[in-house]
N, C-alpha and C. Protein backbone atom coordinates (compact mmCIF):
# COMPACT_ATOMS: atom_id res chain seq x y z
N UNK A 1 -11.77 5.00 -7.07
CA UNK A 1 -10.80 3.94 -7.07
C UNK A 1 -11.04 3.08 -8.31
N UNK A 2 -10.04 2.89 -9.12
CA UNK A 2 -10.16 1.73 -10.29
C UNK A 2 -9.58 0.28 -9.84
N UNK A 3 -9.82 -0.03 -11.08
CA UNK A 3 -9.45 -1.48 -11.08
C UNK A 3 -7.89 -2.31 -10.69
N UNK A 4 -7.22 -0.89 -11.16
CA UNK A 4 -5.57 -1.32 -11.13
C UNK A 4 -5.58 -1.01 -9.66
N UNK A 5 -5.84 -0.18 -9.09
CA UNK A 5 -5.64 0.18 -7.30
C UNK A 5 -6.48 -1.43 -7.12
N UNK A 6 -7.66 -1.60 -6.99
CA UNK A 6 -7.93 -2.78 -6.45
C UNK A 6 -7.08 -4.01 -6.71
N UNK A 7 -6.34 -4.39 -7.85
CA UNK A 7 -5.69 -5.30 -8.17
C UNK A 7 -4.26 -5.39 -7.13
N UNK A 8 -4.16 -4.29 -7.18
CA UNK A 8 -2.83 -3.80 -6.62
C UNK A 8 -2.61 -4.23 -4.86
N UNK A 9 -4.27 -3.81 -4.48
CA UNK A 9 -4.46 -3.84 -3.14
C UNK A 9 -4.47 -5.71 -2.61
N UNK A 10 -5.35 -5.96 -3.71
CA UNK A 10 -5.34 -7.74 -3.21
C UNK A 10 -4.26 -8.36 -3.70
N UNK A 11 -3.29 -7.86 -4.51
CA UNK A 11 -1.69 -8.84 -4.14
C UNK A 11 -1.07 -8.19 -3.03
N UNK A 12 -0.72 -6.79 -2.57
CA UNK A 12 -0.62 -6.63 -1.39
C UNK A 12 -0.82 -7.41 -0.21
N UNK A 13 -2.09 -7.81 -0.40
CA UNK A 13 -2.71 -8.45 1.06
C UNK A 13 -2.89 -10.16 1.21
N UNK A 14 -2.47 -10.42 -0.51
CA UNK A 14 -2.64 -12.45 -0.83
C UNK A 14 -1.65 -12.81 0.02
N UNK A 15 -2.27 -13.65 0.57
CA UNK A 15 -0.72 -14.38 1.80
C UNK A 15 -0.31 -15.27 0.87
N UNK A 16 -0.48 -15.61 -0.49
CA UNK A 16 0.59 -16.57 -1.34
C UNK A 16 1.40 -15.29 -2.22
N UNK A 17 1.69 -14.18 -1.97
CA UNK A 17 2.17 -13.51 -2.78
C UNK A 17 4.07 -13.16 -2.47
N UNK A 18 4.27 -13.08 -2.92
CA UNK A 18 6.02 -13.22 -3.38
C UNK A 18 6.44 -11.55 -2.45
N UNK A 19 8.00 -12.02 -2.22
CA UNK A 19 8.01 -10.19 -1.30
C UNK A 19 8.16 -9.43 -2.89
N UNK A 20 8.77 -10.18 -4.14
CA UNK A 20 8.66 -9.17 -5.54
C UNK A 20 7.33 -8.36 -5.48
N UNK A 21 6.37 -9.48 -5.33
CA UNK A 21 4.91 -8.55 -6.00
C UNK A 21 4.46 -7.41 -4.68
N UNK A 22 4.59 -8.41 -3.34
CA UNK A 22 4.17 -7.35 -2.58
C UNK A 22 4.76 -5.97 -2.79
N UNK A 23 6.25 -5.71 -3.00
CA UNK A 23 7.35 -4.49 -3.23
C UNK A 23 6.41 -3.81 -4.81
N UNK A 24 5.92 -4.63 -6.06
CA UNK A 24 5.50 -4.02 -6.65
C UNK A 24 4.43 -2.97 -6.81
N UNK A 25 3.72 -3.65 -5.50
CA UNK A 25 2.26 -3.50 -5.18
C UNK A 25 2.76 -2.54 -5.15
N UNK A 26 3.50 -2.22 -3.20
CA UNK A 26 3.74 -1.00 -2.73
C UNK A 26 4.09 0.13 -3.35
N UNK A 27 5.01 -0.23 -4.60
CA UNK A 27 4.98 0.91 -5.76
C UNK A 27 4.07 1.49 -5.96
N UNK A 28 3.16 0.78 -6.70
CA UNK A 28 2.26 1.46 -7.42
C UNK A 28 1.23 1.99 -6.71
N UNK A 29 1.19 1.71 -5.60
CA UNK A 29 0.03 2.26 -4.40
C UNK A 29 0.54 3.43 -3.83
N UNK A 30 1.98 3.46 -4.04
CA UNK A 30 3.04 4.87 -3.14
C UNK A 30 2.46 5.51 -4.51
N UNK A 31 2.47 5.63 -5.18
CA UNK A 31 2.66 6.09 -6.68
C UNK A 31 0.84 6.97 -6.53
N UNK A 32 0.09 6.04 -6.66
CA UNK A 32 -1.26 6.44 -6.30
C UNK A 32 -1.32 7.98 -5.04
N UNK A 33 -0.94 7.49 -3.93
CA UNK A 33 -1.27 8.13 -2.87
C UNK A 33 -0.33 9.59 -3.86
N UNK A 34 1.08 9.39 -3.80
CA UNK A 34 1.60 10.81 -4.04
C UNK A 34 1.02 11.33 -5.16
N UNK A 35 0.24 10.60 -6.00
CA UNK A 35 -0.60 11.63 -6.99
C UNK A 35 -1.43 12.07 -6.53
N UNK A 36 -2.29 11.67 -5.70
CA UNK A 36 -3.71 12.21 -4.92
C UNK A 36 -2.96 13.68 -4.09
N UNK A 37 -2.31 13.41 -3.35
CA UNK A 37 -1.39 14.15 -2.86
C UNK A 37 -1.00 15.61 -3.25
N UNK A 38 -0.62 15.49 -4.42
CA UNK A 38 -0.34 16.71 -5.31
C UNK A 38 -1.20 17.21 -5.69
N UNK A 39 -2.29 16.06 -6.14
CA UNK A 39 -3.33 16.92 -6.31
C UNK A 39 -4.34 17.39 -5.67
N UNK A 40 -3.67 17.74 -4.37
CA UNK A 40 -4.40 17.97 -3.69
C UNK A 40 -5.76 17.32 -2.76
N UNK A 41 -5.91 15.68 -3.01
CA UNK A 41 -7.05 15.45 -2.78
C UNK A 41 -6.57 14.16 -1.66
N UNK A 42 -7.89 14.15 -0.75
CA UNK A 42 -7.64 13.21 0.15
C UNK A 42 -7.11 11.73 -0.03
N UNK A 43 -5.87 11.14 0.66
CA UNK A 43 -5.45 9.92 0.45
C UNK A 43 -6.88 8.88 0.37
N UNK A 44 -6.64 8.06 -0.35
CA UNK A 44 -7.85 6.91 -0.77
C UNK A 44 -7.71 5.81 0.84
N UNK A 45 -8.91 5.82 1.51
CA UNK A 45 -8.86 4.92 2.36
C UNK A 45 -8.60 3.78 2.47
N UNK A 46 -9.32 3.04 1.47
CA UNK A 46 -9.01 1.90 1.16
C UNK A 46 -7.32 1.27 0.69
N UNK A 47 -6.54 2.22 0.18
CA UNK A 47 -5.19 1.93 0.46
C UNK A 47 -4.96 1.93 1.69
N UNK A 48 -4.63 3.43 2.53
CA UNK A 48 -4.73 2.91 3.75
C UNK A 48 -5.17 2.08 4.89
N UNK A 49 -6.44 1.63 4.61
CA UNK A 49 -6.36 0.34 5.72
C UNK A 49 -5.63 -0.86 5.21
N UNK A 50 -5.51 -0.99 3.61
CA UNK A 50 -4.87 -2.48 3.02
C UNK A 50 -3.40 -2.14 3.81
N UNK A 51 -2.44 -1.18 3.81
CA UNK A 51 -0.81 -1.04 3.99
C UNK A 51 -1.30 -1.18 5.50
N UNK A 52 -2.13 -0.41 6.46
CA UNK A 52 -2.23 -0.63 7.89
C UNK A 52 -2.24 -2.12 8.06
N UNK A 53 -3.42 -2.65 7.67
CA UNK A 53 -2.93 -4.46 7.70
C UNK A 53 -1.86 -5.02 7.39
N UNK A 54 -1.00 -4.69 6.24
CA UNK A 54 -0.08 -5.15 6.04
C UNK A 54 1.13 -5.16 7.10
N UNK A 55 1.06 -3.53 7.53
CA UNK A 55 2.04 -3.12 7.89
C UNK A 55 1.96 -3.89 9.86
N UNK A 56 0.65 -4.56 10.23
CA UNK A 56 0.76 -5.46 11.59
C UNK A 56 0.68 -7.36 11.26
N UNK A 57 1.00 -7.52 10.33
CA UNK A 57 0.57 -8.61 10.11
C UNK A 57 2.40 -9.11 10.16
N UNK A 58 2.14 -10.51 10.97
CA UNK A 58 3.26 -11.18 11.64
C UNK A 58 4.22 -11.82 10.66
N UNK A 59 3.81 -12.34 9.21
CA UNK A 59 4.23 -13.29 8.52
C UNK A 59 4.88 -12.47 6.97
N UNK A 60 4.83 -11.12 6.87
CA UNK A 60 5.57 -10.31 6.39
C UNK A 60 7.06 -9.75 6.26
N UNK A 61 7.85 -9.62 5.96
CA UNK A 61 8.85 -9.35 5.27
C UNK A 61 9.17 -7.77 6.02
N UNK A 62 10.42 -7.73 7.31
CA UNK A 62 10.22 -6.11 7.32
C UNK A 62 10.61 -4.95 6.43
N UNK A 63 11.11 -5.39 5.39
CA UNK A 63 11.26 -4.22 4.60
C UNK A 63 10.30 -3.24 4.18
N UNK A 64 9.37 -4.88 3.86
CA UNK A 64 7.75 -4.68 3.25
C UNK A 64 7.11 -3.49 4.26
N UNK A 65 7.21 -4.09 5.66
CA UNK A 65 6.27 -3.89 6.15
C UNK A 65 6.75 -2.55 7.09
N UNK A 66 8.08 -2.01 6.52
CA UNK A 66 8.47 -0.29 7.24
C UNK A 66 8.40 0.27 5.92
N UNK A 67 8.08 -0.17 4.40
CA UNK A 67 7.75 0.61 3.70
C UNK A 67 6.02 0.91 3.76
N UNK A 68 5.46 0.14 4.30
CA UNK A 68 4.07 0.32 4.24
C UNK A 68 4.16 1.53 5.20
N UNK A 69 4.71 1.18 6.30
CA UNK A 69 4.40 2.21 7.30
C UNK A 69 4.67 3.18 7.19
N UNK A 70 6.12 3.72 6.05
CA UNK A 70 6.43 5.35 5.79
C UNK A 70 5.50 4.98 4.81
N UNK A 71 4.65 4.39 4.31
CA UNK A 71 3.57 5.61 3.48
C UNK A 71 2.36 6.10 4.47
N UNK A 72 1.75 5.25 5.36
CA UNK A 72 1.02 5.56 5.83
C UNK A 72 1.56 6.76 7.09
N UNK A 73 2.06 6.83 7.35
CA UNK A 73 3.08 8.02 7.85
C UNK A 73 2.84 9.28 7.35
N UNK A 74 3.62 9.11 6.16
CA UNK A 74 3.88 10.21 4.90
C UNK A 74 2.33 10.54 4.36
N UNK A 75 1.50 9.90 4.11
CA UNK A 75 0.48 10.13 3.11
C UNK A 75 -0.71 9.79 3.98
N UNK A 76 -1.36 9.37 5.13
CA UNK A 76 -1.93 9.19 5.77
C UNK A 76 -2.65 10.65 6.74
N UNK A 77 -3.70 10.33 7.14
CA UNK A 77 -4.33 11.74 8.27
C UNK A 77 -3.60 11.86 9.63
């Protein structure tokens, strides 16, 4: 895991963060997983538990938070 996945993961999860950045996050973290994906290699955990939190947490946005869940869906064990 690098630096940009970690960056990515803690605006995801900042409760002062905008639904823009959270939606950006989710990009680039969907983006992550379907490369691991192709290449064959196990989804990164640590994304998945950040979108699982996201995706039960009360004060979220549901767009946000049924895109978290088709990734963890889609790209998840």
């Amino acid at each position: 895991m690098n630096s940009e996945v970690n960056q990515s993961i803690e605006r995801l999860l900042d409760k002062d963060a905008t639904s823009a950045q959270r939606k950006m996050a989710l990009k680039q973290l969907g983006e992550v997983l379907e490369e691991d994906y192709i290449l064959n290699l196990p989804p990164q955990r640590p994304i998945l538990k950040a979108l699982e939190s996201l995706s039960r947490r009360g004060a979220v946005e549901s767009a946000v938070k049924s895109k978290a869940k088709k990734l963890i869906k889609e790209y998840g064990l």
